[in-house]
Each structure stands twice: as C-alpha cells, then as structure tokens.
N, C-alpha and C. Protein backbone atom coordinates (compact mmCIF):
# COMPACT_ATOMS: atom_id res chain seq x y z
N UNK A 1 70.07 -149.40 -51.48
CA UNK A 1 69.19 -149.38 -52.63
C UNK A 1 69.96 -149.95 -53.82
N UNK A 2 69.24 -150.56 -54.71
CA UNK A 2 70.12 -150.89 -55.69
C UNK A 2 69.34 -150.69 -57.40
N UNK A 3 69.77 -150.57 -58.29
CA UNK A 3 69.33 -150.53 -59.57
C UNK A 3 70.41 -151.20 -60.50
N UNK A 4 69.55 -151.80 -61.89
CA UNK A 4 70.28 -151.87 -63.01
C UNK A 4 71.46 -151.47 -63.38
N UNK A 5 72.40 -151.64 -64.08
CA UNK A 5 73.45 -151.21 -64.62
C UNK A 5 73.62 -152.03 -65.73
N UNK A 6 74.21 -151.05 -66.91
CA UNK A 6 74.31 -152.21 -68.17
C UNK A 6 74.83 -153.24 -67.80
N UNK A 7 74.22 -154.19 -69.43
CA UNK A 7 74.67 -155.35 -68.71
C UNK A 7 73.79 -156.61 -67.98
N UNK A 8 72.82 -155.49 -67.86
CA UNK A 8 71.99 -156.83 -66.38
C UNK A 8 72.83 -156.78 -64.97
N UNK A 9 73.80 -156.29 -64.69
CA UNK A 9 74.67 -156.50 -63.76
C UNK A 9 73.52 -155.41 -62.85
N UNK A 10 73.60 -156.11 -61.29
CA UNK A 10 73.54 -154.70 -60.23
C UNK A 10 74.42 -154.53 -59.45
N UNK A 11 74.63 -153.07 -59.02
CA UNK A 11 75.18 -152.61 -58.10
C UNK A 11 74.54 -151.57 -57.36
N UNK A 12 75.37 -151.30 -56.23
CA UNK A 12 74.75 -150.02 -55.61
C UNK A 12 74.86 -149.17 -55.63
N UNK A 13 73.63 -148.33 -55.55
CA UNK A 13 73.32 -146.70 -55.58
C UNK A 13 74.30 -145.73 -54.48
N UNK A 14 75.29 -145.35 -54.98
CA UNK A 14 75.76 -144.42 -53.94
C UNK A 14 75.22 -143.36 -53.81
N UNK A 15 75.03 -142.96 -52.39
CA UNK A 15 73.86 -141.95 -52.05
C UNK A 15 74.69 -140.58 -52.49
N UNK A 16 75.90 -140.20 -52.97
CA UNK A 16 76.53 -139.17 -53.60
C UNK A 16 75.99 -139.34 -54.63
N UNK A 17 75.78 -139.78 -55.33
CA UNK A 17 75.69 -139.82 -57.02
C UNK A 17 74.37 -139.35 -57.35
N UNK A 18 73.92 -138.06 -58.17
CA UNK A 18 73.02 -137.59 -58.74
C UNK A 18 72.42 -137.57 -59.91
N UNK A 19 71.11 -137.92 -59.95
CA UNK A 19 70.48 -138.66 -61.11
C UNK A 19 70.88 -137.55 -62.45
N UNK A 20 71.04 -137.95 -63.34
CA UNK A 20 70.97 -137.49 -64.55
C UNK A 20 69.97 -136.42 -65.02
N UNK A 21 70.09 -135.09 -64.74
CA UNK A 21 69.04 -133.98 -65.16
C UNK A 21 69.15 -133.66 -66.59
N UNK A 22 67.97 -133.46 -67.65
CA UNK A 22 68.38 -132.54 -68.63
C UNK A 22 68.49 -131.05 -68.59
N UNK A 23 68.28 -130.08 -67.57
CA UNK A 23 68.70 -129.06 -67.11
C UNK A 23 69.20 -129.63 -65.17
N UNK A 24 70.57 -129.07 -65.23
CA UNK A 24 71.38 -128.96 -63.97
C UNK A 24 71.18 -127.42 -63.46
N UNK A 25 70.23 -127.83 -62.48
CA UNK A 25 69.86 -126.41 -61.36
C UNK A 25 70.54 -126.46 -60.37
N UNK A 26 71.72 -126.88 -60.53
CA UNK A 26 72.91 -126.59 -58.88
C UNK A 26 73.60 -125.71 -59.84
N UNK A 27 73.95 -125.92 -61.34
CA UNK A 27 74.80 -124.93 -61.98
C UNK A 27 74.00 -123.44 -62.30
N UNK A 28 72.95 -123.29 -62.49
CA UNK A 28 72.31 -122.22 -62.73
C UNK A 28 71.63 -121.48 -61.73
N UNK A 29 71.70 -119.99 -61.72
CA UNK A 29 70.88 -119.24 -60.26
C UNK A 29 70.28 -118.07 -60.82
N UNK A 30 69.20 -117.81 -60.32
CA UNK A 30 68.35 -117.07 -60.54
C UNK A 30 68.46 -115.74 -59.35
N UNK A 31 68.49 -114.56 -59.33
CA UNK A 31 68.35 -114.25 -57.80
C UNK A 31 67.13 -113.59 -57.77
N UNK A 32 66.65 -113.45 -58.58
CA UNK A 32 65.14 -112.87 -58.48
C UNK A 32 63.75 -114.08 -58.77
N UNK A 33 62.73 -113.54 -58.32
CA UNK A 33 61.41 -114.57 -58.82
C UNK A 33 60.97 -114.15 -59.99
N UNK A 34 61.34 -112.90 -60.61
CA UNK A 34 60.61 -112.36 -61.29
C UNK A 34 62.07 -112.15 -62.65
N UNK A 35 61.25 -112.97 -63.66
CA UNK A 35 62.41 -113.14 -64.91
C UNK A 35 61.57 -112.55 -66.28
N UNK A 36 62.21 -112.55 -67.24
CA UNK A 36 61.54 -112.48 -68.52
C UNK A 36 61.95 -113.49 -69.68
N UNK A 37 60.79 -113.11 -70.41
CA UNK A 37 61.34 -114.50 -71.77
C UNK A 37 61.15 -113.94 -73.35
N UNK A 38 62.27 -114.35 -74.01
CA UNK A 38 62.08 -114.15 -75.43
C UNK A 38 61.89 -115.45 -76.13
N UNK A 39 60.66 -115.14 -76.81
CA UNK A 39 60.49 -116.35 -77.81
C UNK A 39 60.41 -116.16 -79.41
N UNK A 40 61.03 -116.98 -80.02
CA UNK A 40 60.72 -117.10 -81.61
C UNK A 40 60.29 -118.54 -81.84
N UNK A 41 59.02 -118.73 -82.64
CA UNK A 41 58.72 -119.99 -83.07
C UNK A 41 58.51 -119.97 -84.62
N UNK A 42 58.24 -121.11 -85.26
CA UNK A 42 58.11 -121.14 -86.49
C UNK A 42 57.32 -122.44 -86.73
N UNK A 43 56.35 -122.44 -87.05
CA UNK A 43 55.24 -123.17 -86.92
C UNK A 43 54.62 -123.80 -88.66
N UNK A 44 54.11 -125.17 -88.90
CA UNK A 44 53.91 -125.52 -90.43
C UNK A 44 52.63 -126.30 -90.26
N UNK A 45 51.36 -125.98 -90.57
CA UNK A 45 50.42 -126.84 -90.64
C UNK A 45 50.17 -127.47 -92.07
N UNK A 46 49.79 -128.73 -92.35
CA UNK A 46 49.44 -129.42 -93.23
C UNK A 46 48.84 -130.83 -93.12
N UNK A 47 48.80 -131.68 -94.25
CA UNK A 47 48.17 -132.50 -94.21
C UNK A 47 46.43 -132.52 -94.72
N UNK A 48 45.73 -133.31 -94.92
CA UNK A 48 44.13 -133.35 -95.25
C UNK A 48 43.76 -133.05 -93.92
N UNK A 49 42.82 -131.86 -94.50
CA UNK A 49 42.26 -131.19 -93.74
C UNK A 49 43.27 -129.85 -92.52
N UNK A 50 44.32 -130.00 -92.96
CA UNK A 50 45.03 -129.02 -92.17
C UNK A 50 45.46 -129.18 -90.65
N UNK A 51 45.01 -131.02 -90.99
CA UNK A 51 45.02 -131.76 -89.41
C UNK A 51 46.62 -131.83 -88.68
N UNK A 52 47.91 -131.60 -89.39
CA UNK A 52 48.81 -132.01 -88.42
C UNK A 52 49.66 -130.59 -88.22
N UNK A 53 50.57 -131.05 -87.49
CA UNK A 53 51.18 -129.52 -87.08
C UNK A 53 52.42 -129.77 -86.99
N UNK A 54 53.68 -129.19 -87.18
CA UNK A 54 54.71 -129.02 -86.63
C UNK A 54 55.37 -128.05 -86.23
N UNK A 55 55.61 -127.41 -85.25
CA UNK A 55 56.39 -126.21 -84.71
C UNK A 55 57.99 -126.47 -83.78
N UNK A 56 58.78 -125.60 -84.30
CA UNK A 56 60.34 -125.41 -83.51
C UNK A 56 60.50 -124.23 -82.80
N UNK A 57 60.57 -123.97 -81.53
CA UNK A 57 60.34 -123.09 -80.87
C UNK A 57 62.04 -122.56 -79.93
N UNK A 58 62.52 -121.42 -79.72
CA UNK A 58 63.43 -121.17 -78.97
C UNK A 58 63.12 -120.45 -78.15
N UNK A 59 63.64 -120.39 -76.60
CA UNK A 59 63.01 -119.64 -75.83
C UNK A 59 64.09 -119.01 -75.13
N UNK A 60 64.45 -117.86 -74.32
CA UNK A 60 65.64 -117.54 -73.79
C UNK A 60 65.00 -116.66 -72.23
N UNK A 61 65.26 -117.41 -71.24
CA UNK A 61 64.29 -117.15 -70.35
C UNK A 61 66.10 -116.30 -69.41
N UNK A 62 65.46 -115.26 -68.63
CA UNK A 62 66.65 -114.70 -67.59
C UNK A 62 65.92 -113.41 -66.62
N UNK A 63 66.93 -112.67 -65.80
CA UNK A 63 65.91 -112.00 -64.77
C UNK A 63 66.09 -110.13 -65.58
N UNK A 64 67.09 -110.30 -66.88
CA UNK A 64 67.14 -109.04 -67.77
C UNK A 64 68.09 -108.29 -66.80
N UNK A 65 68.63 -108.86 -65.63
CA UNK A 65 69.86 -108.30 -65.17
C UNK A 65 69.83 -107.03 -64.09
N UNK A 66 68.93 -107.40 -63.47
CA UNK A 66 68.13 -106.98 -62.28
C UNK A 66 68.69 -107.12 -61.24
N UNK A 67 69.59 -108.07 -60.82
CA UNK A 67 70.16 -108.37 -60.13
C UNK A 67 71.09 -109.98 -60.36
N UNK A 68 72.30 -110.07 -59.97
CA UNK A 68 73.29 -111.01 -60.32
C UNK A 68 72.92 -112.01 -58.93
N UNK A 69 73.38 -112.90 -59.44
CA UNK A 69 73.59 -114.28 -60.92
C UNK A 69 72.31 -113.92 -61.62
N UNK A 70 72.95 -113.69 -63.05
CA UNK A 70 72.06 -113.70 -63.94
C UNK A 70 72.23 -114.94 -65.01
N UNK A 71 72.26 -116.31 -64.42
CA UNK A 71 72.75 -117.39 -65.51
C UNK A 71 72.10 -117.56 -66.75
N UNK A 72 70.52 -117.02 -66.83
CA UNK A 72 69.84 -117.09 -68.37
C UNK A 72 70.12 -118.26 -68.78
N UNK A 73 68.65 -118.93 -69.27
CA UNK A 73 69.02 -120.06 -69.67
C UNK A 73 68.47 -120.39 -70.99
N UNK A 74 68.11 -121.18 -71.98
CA UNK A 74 68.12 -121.57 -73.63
C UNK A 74 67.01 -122.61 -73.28
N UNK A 75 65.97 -123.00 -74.33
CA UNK A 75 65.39 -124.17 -74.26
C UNK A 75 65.05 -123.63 -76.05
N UNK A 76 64.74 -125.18 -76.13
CA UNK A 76 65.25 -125.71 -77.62
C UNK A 76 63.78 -126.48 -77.62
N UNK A 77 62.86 -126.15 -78.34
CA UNK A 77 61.60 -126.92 -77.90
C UNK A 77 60.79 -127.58 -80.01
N UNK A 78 60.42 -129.03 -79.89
CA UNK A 78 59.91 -128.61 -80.93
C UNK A 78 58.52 -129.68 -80.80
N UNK A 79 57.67 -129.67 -81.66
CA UNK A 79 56.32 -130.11 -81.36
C UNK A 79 55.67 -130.68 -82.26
N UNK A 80 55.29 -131.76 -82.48
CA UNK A 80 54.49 -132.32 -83.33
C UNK A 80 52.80 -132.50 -82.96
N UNK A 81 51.54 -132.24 -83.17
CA UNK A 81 50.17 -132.30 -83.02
C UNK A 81 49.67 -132.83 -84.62
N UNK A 82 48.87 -133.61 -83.85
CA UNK A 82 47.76 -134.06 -84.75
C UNK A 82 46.16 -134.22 -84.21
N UNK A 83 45.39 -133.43 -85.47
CA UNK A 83 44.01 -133.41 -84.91
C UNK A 83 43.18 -134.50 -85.33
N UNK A 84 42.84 -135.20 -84.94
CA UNK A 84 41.76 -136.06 -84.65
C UNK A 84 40.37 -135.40 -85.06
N UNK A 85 39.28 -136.12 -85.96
CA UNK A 85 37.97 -136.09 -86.32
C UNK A 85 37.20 -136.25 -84.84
C-alpha cells in the first residue's frame, strides 16, 4: 500500500505503523462497561436575535473505581452554533 509523505514524495505503508489517534485506546483501559461522567460547561448566547452560540465544555469520564485499571480519561470540548431563520 502506499500513501503521501511530505513533500509529494511516496513511500510505503509499513503494516507496523499506526495511524495517528487523537485519543490512544491501547494506552487507556476500562475494566468495567459501566463508567460515570462529570461535566462543567459554560455556555454564551448572542448576536441579533440571540442566534449564535458558543459553549466550552470539560468532561471527566472513568468507572469511579469499581474496579482497576481505572485510567479516567479528560475531553476538552468546545462548540460554536448558529441559528438559521
């Protein structure tokens, strides 16, 4: 298989090499199905008519230690909406 590489140059895909995740789930373990989550958001509407939105949200998701590996993990979330007539 082959892909891009800067440059314009190609080379080949070594079948070791793993794509680029923004969360790595070989490093993190869960041992339960059943987790919990804390959230804080902070949310700003404005604009004419009260049409746009912006919110920054943190979330801290884990199994509350129920059973180990308890890796708990962070997400960093933020959001822009706009309403449409």
């Amino acid at each position: 298989m082959q892909r891009l590489a800067g440059g314009g140059h190609r080379r080949a895909l070594d079948e070791r090499e793993k794509p680029r995740r923004a969360i790595d789930n070989d490093s993190r373990r869960f041992s339960t199905a059943f987790n919990f989550g804390e959230h804080l958001a902070l949310e700003r509407t404005f604009g004419e008519d009260w049409r746009m939105e912006i919110a920054l949200r943190l979330q801290y998701c884990s199994n509350g230690g129920i059973k180990q590996p308890n890796s708990g993990i962070n997400f960093l979330q933020m959001r822009y909406s706009h309403r449409f007539r």
